[in-house]
N, C-alpha and C. Protein backbone atom coordinates (compact mmCIF):
# COMPACT_ATOMS: atom_id res chain seq x y z
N UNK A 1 0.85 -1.18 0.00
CA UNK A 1 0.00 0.00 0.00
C UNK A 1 0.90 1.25 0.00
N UNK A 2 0.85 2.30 -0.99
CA UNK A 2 1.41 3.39 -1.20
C UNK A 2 1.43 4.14 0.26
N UNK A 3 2.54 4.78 0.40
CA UNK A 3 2.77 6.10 1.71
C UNK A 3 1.66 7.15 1.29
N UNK A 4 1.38 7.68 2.57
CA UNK A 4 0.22 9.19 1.90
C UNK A 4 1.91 10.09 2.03
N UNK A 5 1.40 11.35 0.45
CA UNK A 5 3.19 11.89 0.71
C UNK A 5 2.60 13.04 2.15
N UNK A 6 3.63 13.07 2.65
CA UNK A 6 3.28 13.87 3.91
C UNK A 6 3.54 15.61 3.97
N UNK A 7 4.14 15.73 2.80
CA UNK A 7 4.15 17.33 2.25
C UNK A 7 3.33 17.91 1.76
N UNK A 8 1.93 16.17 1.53
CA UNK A 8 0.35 17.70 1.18
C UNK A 8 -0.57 17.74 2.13
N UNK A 9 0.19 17.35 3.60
CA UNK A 9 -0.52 17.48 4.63
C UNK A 9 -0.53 18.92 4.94
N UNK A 10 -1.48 19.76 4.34
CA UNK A 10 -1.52 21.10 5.23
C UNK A 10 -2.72 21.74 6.19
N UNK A 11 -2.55 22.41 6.32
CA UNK A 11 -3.49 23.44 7.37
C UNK A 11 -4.54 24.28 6.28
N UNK A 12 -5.40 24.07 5.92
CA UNK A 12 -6.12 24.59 4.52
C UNK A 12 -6.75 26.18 4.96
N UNK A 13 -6.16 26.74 5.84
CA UNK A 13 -6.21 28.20 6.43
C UNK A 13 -5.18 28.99 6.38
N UNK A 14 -4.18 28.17 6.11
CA UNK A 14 -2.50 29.29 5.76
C UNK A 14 -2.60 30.37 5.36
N UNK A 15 -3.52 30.72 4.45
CA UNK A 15 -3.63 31.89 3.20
C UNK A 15 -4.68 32.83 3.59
N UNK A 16 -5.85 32.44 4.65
CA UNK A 16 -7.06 32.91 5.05
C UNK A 16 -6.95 33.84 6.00
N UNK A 17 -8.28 34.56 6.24
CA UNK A 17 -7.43 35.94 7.36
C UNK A 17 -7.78 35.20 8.79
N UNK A 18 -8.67 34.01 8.61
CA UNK A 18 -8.68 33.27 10.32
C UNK A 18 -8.60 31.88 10.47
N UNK A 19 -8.60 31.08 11.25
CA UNK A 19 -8.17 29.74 11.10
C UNK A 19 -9.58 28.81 12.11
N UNK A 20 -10.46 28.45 11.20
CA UNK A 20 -11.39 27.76 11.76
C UNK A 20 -11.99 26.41 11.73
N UNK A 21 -10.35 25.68 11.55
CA UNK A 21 -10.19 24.45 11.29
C UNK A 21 -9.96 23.59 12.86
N UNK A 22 -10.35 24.58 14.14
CA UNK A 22 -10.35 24.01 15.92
C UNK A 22 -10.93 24.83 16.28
N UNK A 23 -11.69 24.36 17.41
CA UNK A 23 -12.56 25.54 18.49
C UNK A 23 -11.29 26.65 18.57
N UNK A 24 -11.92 27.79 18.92
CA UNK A 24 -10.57 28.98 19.72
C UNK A 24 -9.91 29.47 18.56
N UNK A 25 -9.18 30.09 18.82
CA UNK A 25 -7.91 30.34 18.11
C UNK A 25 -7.77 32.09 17.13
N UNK A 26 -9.17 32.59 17.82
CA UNK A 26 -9.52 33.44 16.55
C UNK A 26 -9.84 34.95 17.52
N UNK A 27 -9.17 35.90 17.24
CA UNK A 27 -8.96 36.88 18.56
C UNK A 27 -10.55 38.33 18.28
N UNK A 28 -10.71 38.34 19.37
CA UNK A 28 -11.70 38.90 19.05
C UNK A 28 -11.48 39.95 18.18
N UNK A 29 -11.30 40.81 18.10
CA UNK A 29 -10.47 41.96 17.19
C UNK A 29 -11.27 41.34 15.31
N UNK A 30 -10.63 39.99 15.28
CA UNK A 30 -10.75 39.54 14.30
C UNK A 30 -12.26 39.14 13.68
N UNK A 31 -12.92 38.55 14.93
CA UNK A 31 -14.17 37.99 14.89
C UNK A 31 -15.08 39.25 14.30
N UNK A 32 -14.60 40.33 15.61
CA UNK A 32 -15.93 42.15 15.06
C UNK A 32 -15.48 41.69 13.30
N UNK A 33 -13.93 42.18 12.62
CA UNK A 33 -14.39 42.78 11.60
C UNK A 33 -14.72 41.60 10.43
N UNK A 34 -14.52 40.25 11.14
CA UNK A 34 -15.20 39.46 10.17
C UNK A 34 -16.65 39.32 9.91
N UNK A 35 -17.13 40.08 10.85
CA UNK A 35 -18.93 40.26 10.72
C UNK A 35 -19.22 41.37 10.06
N UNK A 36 -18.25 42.66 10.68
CA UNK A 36 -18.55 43.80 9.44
C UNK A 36 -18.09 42.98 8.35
N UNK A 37 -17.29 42.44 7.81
CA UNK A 37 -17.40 42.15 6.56
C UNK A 37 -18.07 41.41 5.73
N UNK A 38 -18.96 40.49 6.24
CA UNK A 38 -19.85 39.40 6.14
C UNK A 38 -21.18 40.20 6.00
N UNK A 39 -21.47 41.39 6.76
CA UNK A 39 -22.47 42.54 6.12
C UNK A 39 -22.23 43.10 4.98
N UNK A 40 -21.08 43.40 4.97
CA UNK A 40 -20.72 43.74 3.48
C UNK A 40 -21.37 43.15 2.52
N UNK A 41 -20.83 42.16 2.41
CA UNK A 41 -20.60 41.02 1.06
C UNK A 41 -22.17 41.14 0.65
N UNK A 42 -23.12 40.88 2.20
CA UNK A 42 -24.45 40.46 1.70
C UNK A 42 -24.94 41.17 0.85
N UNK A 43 -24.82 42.83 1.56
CA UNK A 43 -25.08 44.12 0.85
C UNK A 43 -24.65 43.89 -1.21
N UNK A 44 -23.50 43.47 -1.20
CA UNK A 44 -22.40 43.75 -2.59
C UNK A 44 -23.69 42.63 -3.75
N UNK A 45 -24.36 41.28 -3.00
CA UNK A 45 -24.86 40.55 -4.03
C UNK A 45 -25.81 41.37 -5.07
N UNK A 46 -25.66 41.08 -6.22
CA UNK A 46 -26.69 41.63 -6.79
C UNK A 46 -27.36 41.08 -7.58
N UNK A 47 -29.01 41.83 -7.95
CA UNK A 47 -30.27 40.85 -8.19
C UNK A 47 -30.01 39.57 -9.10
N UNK A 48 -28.97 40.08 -10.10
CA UNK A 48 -28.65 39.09 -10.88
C UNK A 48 -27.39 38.45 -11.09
N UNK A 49 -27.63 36.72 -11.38
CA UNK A 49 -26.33 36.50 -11.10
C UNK A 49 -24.99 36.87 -12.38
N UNK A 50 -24.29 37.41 -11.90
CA UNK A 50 -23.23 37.73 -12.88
C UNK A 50 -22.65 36.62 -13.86
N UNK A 51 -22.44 36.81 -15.41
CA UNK A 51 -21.73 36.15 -15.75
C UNK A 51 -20.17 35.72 -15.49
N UNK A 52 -19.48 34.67 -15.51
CA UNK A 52 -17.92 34.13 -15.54
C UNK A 52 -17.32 34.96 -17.06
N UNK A 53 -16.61 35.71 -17.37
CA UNK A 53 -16.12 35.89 -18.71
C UNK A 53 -14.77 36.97 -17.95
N UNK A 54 -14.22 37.52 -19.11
CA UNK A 54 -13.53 38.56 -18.83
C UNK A 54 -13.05 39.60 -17.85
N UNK A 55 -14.63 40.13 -17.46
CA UNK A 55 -14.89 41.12 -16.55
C UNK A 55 -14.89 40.66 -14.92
N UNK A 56 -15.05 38.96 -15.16
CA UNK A 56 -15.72 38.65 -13.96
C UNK A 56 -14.99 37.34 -13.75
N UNK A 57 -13.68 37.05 -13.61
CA UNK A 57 -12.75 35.79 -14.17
C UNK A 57 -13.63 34.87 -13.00
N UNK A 58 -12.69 33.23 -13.33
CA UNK A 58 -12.75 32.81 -12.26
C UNK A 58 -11.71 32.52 -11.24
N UNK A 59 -10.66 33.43 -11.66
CA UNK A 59 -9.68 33.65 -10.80
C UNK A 59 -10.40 34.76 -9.77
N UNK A 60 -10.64 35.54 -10.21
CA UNK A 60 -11.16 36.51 -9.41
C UNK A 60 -12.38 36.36 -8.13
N UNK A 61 -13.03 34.98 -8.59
CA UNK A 61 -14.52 34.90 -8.10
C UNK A 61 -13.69 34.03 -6.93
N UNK A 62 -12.73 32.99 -7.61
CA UNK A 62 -12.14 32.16 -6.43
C UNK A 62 -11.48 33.06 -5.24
N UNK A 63 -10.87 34.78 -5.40
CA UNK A 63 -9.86 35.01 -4.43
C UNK A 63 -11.36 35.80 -3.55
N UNK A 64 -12.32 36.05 -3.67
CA UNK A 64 -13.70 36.17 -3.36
C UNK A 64 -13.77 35.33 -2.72
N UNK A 65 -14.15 34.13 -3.37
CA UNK A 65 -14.89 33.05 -1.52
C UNK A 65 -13.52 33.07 -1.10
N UNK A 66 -12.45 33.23 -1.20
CA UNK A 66 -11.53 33.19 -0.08
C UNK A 66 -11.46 33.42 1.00
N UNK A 67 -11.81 35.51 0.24
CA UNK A 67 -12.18 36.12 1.42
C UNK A 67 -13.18 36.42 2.06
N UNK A 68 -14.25 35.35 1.46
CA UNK A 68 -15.64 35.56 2.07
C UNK A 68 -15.42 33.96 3.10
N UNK A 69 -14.82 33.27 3.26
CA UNK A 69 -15.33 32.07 3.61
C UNK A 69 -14.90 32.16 5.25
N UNK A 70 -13.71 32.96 6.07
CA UNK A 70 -13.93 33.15 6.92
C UNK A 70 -14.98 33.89 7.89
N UNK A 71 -15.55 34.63 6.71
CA UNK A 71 -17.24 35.50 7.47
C UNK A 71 -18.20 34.55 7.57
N UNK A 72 -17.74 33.56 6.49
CA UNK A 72 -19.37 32.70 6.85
C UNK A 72 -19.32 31.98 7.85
N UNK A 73 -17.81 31.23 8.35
CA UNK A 73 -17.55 30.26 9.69
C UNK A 73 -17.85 31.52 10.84
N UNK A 74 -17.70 32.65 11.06
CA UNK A 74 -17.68 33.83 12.16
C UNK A 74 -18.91 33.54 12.23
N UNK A 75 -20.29 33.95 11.49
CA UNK A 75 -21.62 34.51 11.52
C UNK A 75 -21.88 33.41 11.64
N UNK A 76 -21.56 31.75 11.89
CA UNK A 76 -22.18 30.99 12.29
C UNK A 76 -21.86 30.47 13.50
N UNK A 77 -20.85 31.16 14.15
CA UNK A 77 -20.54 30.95 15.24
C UNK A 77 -21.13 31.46 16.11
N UNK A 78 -21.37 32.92 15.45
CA UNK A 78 -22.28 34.01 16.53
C UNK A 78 -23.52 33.89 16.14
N UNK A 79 -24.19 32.69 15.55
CA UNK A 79 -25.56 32.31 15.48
C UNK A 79 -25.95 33.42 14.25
N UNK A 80 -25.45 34.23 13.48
CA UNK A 80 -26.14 34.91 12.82
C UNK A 80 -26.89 34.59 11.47
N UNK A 81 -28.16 34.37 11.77
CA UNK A 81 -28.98 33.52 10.56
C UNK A 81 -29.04 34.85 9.85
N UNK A 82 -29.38 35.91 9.91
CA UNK A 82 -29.30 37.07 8.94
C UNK A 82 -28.50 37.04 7.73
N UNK A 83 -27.25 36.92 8.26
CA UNK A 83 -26.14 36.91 7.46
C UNK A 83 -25.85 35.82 6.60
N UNK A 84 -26.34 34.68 7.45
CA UNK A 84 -26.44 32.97 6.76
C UNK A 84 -27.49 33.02 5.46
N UNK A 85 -28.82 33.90 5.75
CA UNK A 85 -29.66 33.82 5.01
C UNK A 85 -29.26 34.52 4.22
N UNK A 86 -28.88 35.74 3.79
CA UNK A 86 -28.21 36.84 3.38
C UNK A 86 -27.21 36.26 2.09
N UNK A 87 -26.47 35.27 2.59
CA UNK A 87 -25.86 34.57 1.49
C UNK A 87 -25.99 33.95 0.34
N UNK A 88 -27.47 33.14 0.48
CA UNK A 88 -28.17 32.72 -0.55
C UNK A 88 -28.52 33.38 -1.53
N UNK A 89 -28.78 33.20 -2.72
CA UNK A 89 -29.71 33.85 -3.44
C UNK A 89 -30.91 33.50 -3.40
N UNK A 90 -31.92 34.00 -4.16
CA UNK A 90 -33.09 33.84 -3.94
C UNK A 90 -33.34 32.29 -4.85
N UNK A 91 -32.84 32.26 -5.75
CA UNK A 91 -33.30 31.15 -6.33
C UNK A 91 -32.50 29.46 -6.44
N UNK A 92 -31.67 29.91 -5.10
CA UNK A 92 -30.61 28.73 -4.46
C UNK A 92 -31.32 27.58 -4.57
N UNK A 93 -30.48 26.54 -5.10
CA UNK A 93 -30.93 25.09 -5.19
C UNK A 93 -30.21 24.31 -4.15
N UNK A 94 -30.88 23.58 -3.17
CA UNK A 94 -30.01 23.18 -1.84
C UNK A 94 -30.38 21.53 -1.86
N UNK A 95 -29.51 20.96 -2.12
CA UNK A 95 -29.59 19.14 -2.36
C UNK A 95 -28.92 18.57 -0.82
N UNK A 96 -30.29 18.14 -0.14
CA UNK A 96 -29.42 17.42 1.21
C UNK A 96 -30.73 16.60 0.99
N UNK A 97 -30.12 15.32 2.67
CA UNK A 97 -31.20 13.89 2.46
C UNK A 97 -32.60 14.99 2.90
N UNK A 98 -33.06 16.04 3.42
CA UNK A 98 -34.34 16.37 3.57
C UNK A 98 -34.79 17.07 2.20
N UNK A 99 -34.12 17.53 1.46
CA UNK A 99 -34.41 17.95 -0.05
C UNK A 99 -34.77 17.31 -0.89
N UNK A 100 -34.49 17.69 -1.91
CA UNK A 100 -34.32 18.96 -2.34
C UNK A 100 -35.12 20.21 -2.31
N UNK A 101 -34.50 21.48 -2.21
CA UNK A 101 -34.78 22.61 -1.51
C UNK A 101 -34.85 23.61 -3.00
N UNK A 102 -35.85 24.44 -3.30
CA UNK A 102 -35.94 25.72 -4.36
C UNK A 102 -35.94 26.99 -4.05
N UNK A 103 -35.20 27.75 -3.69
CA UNK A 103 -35.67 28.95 -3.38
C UNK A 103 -35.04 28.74 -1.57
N UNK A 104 -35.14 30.20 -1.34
CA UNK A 104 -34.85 30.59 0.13
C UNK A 104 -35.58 30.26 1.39
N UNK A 105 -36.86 30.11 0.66
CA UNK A 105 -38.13 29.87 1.57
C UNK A 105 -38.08 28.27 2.21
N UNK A 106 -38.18 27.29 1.15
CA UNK A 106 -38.96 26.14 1.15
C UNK A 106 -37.95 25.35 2.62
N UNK A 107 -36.42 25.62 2.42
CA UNK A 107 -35.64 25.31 3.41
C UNK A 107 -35.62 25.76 4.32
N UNK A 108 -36.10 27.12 4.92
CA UNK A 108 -35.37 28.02 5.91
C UNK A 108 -35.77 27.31 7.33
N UNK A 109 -36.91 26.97 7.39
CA UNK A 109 -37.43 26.22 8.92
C UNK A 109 -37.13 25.30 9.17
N UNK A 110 -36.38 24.33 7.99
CA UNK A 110 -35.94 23.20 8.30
C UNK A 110 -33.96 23.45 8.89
N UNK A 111 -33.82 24.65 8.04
CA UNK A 111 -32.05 24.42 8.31
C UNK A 111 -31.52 25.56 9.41
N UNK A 112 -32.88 26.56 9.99
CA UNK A 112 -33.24 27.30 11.02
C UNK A 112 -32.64 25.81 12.24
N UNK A 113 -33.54 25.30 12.36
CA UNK A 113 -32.87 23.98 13.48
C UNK A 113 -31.70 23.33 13.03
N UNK A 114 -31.25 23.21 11.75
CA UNK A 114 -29.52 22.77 11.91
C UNK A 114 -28.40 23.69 12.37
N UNK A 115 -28.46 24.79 12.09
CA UNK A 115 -28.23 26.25 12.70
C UNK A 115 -28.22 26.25 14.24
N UNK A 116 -29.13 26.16 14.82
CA UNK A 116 -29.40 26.50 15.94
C UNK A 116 -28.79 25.48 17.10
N UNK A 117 -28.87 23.94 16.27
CA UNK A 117 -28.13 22.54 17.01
C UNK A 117 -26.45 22.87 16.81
N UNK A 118 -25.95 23.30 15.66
CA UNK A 118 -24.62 23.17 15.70
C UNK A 118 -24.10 24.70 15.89
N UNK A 119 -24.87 25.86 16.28
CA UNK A 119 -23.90 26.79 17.04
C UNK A 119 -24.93 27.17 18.14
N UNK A 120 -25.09 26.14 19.15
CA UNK A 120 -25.63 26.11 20.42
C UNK A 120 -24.51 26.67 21.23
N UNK A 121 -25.03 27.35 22.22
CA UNK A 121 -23.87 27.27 23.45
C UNK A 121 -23.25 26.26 23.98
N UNK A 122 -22.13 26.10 24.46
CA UNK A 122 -21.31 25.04 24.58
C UNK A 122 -20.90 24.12 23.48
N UNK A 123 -21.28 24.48 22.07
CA UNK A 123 -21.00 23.85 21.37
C UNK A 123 -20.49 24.71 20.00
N UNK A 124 -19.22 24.39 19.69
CA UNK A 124 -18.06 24.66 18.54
C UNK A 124 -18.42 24.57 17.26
N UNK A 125 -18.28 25.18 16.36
CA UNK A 125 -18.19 24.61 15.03
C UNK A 125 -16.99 24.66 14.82
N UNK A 126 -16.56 23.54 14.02
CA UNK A 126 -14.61 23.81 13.40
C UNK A 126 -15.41 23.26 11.87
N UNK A 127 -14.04 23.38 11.22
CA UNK A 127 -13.89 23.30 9.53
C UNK A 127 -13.01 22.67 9.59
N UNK A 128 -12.47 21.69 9.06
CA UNK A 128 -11.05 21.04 9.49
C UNK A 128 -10.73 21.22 7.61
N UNK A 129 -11.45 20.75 7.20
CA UNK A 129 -11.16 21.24 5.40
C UNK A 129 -11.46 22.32 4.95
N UNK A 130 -10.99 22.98 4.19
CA UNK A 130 -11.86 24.00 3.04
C UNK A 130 -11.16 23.59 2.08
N UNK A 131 -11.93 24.00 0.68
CA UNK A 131 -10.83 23.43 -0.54
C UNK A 131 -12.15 24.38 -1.84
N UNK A 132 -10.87 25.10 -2.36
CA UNK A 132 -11.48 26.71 -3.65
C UNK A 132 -11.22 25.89 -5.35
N UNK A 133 -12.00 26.24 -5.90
CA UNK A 133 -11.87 26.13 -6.98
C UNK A 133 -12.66 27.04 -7.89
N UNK A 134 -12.35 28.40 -8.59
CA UNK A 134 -13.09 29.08 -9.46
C UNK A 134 -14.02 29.26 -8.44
N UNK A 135 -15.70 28.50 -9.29
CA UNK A 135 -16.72 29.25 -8.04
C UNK A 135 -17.24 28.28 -6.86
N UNK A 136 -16.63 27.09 -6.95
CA UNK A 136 -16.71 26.03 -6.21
C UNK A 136 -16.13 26.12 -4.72
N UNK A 137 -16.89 25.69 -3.74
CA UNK A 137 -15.89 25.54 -2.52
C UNK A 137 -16.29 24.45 -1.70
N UNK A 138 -15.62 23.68 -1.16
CA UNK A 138 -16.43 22.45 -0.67
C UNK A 138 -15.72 22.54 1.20
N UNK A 139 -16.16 22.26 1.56
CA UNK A 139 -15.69 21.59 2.90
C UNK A 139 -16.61 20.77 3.84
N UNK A 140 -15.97 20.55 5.39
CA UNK A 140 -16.30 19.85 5.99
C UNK A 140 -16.57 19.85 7.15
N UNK A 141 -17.43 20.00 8.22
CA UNK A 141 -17.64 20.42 9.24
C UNK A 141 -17.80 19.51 10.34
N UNK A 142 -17.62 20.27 11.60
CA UNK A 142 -18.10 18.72 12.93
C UNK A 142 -18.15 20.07 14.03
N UNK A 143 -19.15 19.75 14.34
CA UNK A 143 -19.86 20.91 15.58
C UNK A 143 -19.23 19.90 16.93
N UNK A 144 -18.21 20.30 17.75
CA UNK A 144 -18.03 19.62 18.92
C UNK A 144 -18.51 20.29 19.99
N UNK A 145 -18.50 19.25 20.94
CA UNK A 145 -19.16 19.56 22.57
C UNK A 145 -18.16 20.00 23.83
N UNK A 146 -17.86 21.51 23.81
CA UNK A 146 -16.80 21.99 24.78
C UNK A 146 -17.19 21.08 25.70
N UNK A 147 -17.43 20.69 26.60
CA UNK A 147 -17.45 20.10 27.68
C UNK A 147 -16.71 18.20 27.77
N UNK A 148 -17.74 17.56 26.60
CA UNK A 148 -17.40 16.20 26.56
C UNK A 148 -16.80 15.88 25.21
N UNK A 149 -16.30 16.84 24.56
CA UNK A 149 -15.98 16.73 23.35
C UNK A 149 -16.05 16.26 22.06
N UNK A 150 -17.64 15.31 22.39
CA UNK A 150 -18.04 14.61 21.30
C UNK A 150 -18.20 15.36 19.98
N UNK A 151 -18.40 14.59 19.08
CA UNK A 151 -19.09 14.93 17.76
C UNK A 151 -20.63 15.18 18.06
N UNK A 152 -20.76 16.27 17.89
CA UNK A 152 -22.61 16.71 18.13
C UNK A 152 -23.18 16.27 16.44
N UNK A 153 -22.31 16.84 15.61
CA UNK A 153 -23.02 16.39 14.19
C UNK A 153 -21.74 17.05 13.32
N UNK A 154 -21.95 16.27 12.18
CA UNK A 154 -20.86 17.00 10.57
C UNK A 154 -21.56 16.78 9.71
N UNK A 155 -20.71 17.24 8.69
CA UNK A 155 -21.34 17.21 7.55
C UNK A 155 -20.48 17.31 6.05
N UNK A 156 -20.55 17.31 5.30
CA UNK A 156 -19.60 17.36 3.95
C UNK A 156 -20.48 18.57 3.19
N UNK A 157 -19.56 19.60 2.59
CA UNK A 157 -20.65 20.13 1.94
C UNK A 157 -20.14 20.89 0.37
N UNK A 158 -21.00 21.26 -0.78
CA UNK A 158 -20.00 21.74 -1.82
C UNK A 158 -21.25 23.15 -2.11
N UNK A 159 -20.23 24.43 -1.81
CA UNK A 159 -20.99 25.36 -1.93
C UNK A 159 -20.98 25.66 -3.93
N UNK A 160 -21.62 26.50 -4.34
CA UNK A 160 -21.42 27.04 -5.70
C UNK A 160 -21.52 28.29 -5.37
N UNK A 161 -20.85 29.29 -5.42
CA UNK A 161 -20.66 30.86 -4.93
C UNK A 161 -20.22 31.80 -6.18
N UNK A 162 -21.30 32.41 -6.73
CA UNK A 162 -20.26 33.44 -7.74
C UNK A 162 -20.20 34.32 -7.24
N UNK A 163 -18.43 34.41 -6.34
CA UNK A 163 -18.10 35.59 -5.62
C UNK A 163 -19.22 36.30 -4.54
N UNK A 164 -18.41 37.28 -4.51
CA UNK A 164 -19.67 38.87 -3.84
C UNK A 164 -20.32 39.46 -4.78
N UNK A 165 -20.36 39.15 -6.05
CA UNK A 165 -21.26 39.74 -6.83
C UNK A 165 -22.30 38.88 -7.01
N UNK A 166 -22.04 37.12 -6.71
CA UNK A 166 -23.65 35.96 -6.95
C UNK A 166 -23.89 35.70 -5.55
N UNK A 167 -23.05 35.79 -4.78
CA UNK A 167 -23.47 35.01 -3.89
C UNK A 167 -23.55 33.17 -4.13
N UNK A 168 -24.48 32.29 -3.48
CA UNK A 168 -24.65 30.81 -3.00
C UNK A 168 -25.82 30.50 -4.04
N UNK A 169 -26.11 30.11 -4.82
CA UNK A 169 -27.19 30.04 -5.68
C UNK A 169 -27.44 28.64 -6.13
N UNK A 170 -25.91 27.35 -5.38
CA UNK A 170 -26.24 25.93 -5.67
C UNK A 170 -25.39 25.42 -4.09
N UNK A 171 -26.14 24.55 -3.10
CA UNK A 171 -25.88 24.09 -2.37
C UNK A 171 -25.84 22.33 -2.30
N UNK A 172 -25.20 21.66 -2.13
CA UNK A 172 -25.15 20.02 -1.83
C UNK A 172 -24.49 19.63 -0.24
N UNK A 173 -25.03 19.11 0.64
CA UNK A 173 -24.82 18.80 1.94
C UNK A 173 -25.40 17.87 1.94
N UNK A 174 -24.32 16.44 2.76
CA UNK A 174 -24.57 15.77 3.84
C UNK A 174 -24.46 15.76 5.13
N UNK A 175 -25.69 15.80 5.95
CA UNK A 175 -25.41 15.83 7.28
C UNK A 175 -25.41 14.78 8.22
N UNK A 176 -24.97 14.75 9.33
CA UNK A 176 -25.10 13.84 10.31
C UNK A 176 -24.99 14.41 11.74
N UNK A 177 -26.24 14.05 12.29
CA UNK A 177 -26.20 14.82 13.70
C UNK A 177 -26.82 13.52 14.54
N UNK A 178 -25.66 13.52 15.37
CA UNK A 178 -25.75 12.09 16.79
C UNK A 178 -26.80 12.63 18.10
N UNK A 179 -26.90 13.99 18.42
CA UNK A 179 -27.40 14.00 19.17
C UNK A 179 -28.16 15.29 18.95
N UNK A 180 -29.05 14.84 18.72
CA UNK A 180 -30.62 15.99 18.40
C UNK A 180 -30.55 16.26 17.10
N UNK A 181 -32.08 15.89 16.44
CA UNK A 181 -32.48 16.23 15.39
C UNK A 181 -33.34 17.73 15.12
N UNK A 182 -33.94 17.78 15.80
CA UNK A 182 -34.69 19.26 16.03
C UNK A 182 -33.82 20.41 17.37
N UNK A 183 -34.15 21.10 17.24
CA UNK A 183 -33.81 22.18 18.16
C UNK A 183 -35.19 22.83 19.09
N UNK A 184 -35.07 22.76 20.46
CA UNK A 184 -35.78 23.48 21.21
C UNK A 184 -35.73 25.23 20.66
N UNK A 185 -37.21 25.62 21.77
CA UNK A 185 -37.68 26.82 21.01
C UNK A 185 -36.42 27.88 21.42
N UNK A 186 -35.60 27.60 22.78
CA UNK A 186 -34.46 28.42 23.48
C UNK A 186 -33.75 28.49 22.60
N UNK A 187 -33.30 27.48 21.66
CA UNK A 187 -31.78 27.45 20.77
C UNK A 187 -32.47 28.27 19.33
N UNK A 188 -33.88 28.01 19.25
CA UNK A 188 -34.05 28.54 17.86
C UNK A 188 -34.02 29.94 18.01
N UNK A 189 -34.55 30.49 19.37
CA UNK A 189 -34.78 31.98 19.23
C UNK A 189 -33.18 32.69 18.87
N UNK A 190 -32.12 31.72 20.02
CA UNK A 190 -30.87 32.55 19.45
C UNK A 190 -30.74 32.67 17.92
N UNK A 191 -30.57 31.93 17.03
CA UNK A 191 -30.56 31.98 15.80
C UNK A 191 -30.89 33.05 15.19
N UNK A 192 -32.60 33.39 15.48
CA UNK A 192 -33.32 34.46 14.92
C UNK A 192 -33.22 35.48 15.17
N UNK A 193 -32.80 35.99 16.60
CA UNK A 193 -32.25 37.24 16.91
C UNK A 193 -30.25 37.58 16.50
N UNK A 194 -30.07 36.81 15.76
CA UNK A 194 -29.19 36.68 15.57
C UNK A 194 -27.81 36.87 16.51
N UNK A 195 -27.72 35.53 17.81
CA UNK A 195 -26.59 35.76 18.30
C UNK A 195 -27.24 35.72 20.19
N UNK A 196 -26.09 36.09 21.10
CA UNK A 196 -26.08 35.78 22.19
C UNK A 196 -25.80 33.95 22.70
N UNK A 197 -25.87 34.38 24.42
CA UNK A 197 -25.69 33.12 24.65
C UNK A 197 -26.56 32.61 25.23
């Protein structure tokens, strides 16, 4: 059986402005202006989605979720469904085992409680992958339990993002959550007010 080579073992945050591949690690300083900037972006989408050509490379769209992909791990840390919702477009196609999902609407009450289970109090989200391509970004998540450190739930997921000018307009997720499928009404309200503990 072949060696894995051990020189493409990296840290897939080297290049990123925060590192949200472990609970911690991320100084507050950093957290404020990753939310102002995560308002930004939402603000920048516009009604229509932009074409890929010349004006709009996909070099360009890729250094975009770059720097959008640490706002989206922040605003889900601080429960902010605003900003979560904010990301989508309106006519986002979202493929998970409760889908398929059309539009912003048809999902929101259902992924309102995945939200609310994996940035509960006492409980982490990390990213241990991210991985860019043009408008593609995929990664991988596992919400752990500060206290007993379990796996609360993960998931695999492949966003489609054209930049800050499309926004999320194709979603694919698998999830898995060990302990709680729904969310009480306490965890959902944080969500909706976006934030607290």
């Amino acid at each position: 059986m072949p060696q894995q080579n051990l020189s493409q073992r990296r840290n897939h945050y080297a290049e990123l402005a925060a590192d949200y591949s472990r609970p911690g690690g991320v100084p507050e300083e950093v957290r404020a202006r990753l939310i102002r900037l995560a308002e930004e972006l939402v603000r920048r989408k516009e009604a229509e989605l932009p074409e890929i050509g010349p004006d709009y490379t996909a070099a360009r769209i890729e250094a975009e979720n770059r720097e959008w992909w640490p706002t989206h791990c922040e605003a889900l840390r601080q429960r902010r469904g605003d900003i979560l919702t904010g990301e989508y477009r309106e006519d986002l196609v979202y493929f998970c085992q409760d889908g398929p999902y059309f539009g912003t609407t048809a999902q929101r009450e259902r992924e309102k409680h995945w939200w609310a289970l994996i940035a509960q109090p006492g409980v982490t989200m990390t990213w241990p992958i991210v991985l860019f391509w043009s408008e593609f970004v995929h990664f991988e998540w596992a919400a752990l339990d500060d206290a007993t450190h379990e796996t609360v739930a993960k998931g695999s997921v492949c966003w489609v993002r054209r930049g800050h000018r499309g926004g999320c307009y194709f979603k694919s997720e698998q999830l898995t959550f060990y302990r709680d499928v729904t969310a009480p009404a306490h965890l959902l309200a944080l969500v909706e007010k976006g934030g607290g503990a």
